[in-house]
C-alpha atoms as a PDB file:
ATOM      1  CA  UNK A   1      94.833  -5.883 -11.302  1.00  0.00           C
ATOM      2  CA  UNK A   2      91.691  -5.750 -13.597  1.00  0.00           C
ATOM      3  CA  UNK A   3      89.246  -8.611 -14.186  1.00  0.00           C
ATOM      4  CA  UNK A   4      87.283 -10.570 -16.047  1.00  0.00           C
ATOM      5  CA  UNK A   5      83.539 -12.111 -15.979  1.00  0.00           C
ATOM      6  CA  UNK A   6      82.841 -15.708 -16.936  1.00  0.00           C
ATOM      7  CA  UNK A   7      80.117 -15.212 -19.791  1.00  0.00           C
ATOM      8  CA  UNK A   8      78.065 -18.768 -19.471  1.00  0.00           C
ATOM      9  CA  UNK A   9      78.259 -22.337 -17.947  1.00  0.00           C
ATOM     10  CA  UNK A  10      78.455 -23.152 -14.551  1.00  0.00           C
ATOM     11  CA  UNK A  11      80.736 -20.171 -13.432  1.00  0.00           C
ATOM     12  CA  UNK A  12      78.638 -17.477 -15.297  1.00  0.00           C
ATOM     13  CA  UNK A  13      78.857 -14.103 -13.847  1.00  0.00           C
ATOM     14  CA  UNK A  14      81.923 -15.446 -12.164  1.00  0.00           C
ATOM     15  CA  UNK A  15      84.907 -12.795 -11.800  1.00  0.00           C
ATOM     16  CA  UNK A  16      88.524 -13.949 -12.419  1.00  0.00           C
ATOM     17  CA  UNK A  17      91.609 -11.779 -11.004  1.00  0.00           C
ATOM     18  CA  UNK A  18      93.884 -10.689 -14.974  1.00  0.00           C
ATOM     19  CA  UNK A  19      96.899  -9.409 -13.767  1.00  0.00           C
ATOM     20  CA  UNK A  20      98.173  -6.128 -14.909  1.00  0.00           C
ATOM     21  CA  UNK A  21     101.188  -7.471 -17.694  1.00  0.00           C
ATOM     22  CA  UNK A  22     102.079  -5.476 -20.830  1.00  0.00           C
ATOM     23  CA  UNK A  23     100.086  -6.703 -24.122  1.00  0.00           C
ATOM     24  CA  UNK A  24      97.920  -8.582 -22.076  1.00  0.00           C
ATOM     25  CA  UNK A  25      94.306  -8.481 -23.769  1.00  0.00           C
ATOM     26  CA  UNK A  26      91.346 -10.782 -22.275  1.00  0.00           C
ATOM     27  CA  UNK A  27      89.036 -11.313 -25.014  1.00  0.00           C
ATOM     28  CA  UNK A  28      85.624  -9.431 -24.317  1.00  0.00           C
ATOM     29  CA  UNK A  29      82.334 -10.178 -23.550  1.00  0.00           C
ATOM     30  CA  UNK A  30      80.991  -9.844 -26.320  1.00  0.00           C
ATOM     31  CA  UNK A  31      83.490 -11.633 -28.434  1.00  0.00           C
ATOM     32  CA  UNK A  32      83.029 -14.996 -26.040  1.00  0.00           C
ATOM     33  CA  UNK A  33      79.597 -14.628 -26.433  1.00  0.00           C
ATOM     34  CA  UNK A  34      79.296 -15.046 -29.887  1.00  0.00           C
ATOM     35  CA  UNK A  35      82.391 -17.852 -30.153  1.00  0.00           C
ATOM     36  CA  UNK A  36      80.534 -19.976 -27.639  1.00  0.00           C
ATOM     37  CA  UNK A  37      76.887 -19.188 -29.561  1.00  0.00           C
ATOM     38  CA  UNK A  38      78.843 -20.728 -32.530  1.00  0.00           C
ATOM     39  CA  UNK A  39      80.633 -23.429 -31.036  1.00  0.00           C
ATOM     40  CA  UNK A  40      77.201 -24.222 -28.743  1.00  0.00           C
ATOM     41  CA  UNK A  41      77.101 -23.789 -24.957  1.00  0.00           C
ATOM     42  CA  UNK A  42      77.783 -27.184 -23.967  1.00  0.00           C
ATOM     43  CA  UNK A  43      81.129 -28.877 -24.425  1.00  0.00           C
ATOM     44  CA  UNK A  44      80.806 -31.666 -22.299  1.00  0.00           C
ATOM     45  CA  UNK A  45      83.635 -34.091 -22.639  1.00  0.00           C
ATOM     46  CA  UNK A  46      85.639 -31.980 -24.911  1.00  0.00           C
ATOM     47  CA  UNK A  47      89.960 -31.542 -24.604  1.00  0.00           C
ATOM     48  CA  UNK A  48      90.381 -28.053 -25.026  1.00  0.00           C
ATOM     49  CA  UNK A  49      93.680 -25.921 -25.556  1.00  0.00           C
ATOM     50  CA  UNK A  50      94.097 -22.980 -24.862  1.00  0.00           C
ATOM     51  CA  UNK A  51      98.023 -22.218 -26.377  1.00  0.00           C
ATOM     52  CA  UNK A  52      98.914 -18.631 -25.097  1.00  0.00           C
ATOM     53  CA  UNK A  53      95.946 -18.712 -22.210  1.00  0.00           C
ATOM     54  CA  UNK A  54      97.441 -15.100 -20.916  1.00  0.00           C
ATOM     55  CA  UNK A  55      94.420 -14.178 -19.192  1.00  0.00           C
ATOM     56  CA  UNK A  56      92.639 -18.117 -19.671  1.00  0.00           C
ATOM     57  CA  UNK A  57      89.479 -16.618 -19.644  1.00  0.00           C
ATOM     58  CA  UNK A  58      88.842 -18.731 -22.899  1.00  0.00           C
ATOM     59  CA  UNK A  59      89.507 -21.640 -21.082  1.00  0.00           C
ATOM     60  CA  UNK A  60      87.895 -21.201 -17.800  1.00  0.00           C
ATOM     61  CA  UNK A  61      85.112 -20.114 -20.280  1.00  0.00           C
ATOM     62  CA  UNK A  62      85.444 -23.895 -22.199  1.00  0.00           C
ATOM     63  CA  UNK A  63      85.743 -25.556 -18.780  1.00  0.00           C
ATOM     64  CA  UNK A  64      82.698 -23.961 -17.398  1.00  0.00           C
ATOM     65  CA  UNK A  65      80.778 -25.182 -20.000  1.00  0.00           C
ATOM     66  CA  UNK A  66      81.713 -28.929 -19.461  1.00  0.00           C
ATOM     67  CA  UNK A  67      85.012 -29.620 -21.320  1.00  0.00           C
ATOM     68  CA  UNK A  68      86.646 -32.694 -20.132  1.00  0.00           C
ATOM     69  CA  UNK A  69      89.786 -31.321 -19.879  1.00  0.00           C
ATOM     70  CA  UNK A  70      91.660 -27.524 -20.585  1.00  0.00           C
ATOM     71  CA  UNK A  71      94.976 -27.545 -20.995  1.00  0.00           C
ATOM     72  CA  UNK A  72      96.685 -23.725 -20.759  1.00  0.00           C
ATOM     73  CA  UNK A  73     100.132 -22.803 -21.981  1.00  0.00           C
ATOM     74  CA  UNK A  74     101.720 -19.734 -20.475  1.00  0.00           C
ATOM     75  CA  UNK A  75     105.218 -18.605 -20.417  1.00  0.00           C
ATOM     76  CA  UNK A  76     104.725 -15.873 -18.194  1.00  0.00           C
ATOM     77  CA  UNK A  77     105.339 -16.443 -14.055  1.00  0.00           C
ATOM     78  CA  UNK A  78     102.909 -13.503 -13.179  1.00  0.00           C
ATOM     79  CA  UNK A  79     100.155 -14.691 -15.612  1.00  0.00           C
ATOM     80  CA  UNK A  80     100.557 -18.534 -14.615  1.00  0.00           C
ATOM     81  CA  UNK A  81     100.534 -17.805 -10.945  1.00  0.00           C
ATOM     82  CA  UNK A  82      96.880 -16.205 -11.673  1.00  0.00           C
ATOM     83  CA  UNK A  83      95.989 -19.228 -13.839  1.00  0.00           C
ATOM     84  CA  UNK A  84      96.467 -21.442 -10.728  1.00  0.00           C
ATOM     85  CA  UNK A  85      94.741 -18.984  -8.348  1.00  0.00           C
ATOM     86  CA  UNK A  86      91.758 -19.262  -9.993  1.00  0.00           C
ATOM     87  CA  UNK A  87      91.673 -22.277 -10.934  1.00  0.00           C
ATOM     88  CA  UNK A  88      91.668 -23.504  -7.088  1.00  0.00           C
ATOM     89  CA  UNK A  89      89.111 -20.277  -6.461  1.00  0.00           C
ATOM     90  CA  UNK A  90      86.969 -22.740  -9.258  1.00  0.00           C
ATOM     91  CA  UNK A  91      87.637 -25.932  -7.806  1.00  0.00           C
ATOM     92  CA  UNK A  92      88.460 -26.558 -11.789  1.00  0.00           C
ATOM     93  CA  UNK A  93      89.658 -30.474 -11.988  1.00  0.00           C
ATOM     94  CA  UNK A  94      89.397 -30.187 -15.731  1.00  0.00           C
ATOM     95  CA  UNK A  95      92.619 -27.507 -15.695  1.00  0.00           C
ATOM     96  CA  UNK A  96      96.392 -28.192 -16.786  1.00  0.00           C
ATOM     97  CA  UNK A  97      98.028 -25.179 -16.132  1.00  0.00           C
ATOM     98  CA  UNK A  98     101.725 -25.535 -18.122  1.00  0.00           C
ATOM     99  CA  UNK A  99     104.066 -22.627 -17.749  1.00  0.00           C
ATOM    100  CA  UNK A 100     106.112 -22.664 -20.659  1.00  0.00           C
ATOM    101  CA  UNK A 101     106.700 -21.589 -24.605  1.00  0.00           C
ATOM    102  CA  UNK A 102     103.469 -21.952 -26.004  1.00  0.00           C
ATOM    103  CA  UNK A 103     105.783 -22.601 -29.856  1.00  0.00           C
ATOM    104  CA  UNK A 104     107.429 -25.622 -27.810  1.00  0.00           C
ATOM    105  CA  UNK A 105     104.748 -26.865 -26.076  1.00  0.00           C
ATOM    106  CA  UNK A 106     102.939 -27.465 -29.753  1.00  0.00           C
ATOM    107  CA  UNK A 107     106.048 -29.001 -31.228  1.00  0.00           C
ATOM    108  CA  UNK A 108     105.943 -31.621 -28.460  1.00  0.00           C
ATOM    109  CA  UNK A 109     102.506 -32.391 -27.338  1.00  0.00           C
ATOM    110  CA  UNK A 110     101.432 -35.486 -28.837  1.00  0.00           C
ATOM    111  CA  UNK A 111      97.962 -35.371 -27.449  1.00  0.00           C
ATOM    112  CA  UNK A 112      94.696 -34.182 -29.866  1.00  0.00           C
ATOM    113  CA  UNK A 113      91.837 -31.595 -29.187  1.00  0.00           C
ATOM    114  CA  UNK A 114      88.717 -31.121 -30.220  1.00  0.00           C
ATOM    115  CA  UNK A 115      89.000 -27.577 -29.925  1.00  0.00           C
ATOM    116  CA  UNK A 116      92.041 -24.690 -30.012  1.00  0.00           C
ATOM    117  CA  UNK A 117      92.252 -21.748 -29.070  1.00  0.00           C
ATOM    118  CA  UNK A 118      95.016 -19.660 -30.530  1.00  0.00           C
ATOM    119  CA  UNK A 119      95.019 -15.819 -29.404  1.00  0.00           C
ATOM    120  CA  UNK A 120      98.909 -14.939 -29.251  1.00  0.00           C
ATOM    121  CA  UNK A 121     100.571 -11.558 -28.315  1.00  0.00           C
ATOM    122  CA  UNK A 122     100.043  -9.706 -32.338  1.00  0.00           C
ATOM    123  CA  UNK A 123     102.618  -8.688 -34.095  1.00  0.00           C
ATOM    124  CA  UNK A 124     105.165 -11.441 -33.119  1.00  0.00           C
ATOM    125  CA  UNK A 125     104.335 -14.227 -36.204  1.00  0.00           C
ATOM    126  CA  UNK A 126     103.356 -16.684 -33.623  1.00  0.00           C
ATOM    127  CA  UNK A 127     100.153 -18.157 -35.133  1.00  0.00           C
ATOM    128  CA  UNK A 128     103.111 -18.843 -38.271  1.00  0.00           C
ATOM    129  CA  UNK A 129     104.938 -20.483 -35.950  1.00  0.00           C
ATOM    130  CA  UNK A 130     102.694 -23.223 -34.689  1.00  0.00           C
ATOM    131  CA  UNK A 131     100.474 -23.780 -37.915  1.00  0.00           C
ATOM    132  CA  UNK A 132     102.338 -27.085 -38.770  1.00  0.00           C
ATOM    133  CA  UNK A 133     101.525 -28.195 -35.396  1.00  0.00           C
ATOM    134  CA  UNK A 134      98.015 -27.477 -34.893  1.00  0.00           C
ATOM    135  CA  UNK A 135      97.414 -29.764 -37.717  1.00  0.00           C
ATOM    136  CA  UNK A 136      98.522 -32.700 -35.670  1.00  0.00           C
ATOM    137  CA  UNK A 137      96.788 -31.337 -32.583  1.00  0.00           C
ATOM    138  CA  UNK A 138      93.396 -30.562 -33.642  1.00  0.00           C
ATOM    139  CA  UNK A 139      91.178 -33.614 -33.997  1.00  0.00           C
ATOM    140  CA  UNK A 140      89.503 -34.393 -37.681  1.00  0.00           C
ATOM    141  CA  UNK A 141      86.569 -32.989 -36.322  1.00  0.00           C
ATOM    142  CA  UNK A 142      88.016 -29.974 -33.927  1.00  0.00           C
ATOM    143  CA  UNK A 143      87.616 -26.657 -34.185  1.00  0.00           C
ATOM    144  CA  UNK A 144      90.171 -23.643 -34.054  1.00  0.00           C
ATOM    145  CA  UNK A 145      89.831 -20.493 -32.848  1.00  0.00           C
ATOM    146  CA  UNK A 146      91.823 -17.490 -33.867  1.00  0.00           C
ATOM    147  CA  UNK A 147      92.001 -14.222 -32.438  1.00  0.00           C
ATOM    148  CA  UNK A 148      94.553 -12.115 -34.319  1.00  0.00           C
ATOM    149  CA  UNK A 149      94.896  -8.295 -35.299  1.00  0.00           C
ATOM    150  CA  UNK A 150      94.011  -9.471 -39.248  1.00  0.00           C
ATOM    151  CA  UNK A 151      91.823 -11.431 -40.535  1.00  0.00           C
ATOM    152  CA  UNK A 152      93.099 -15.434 -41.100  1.00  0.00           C
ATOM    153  CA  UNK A 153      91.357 -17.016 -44.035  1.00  0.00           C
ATOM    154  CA  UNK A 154      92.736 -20.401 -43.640  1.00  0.00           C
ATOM    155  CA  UNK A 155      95.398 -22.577 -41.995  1.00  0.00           C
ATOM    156  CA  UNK A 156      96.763 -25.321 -43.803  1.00  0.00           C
ATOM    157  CA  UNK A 157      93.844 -27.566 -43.997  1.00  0.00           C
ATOM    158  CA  UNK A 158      91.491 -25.336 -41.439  1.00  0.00           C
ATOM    159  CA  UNK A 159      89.195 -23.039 -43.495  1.00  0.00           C
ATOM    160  CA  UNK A 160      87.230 -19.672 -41.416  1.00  0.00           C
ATOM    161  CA  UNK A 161      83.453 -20.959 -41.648  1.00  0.00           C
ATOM    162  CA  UNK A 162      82.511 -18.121 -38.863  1.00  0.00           C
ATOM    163  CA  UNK A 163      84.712 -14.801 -38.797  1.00  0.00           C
ATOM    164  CA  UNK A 164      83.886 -11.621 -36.700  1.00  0.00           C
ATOM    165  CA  UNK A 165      85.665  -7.668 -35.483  1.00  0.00           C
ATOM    166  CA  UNK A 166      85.357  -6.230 -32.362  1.00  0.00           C
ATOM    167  CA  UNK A 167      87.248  -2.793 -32.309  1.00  0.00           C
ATOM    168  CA  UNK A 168      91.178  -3.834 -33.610  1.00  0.00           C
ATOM    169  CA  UNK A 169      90.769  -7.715 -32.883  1.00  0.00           C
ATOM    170  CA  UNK A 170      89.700  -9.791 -35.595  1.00  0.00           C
ATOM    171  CA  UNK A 171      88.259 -13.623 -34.444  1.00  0.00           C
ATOM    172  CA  UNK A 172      87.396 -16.404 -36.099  1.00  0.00           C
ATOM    173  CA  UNK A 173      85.941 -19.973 -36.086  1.00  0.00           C
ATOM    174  CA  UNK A 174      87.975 -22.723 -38.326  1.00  0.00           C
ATOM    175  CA  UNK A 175      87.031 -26.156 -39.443  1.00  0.00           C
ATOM    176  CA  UNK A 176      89.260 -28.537 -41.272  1.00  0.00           C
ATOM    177  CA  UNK A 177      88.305 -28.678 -45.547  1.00  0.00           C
ATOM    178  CA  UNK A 178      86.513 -31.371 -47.218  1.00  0.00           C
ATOM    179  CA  UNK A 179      89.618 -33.194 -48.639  1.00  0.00           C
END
């Protein structure tokens, strides 16, 4: 089992147990850094989702500094089971921990976010599958963040207005267009 350091917030310098799961990728340092410089450091009252959470480092990164409420979606036992752990080493309120299909979970959530985070396992078309929904998710004013292997330009009505590569991963920062 590897891990992962909390970047800013309350936990900063905080280290978080990933477990050891094939295609699992945190995102780095250095990537978090610069998506929370864009997104600011505080997020205080913000719902948060974080829809394949795999390692939830974004998340526990959101909830340390001040979201409201994180929901993460994970299918898999192993990588849930580590969610939980740390969210009680944390004493994290804020955290829903869901173990489940992250596609179904966005087809049937009714609730709205002011801020997404959508890093899937690559190759599989998933960010495809839930586009439809993240328009209903995201509030007017949210933001989405995608981490894929290419670049995404846009997403339905979300537009990249920050974009950035690290090695192979590709991230960027999406608001919803000026209708």
């Amino acid at each position: 089992m590897s891990r992962v350091r909390i970047v800013g917030g309350q936990w900063r310098s905080r280290l978080l147990p990933v477990p050891a799961l094939p295609g699992l990728r945190p995102t780095p340092d250095r990537v978090r850094e610069t998506v929370f410089n864009w997104l600011g450091q505080d997020l205080e009252g913000w719902q948060v989702l974080d829809l394949f959470a795999g390692s939830g480092v974004l998340g526990f990164e959101a909830a340390s500094r001040g979201a409201a409420g994180v929901t993460m979606v994970e299918r898999d036992a192993r990588a849930t089971a580590s969610l939980r752990q740390s969210g009680e080493t944390l004493s994290a309120s804020c955290l829903e921990i869901v173990r489940g299909d992250a596609v179904k979970f966005a087809a049937a959530c009714r609730a709205r976010f002011d801020l997404v985070f959508l890093d899937p396992p690559y190759r599989q078309g998933l960010i495809d599958r839930v586009a439809d929904d993240v328009e209903r998710l995201l509030a007017d004013d949210g933001w989405l963040y995608i981490e894929a292997e290419e670049p995404v330009d846009a997403m339905g009505s979300w537009t990249t207005v920050k974009r950035g590569r690290a090695g192979q991963v590709c991230f960027q920062l999406l608001r919803r267009s000026p209708r």
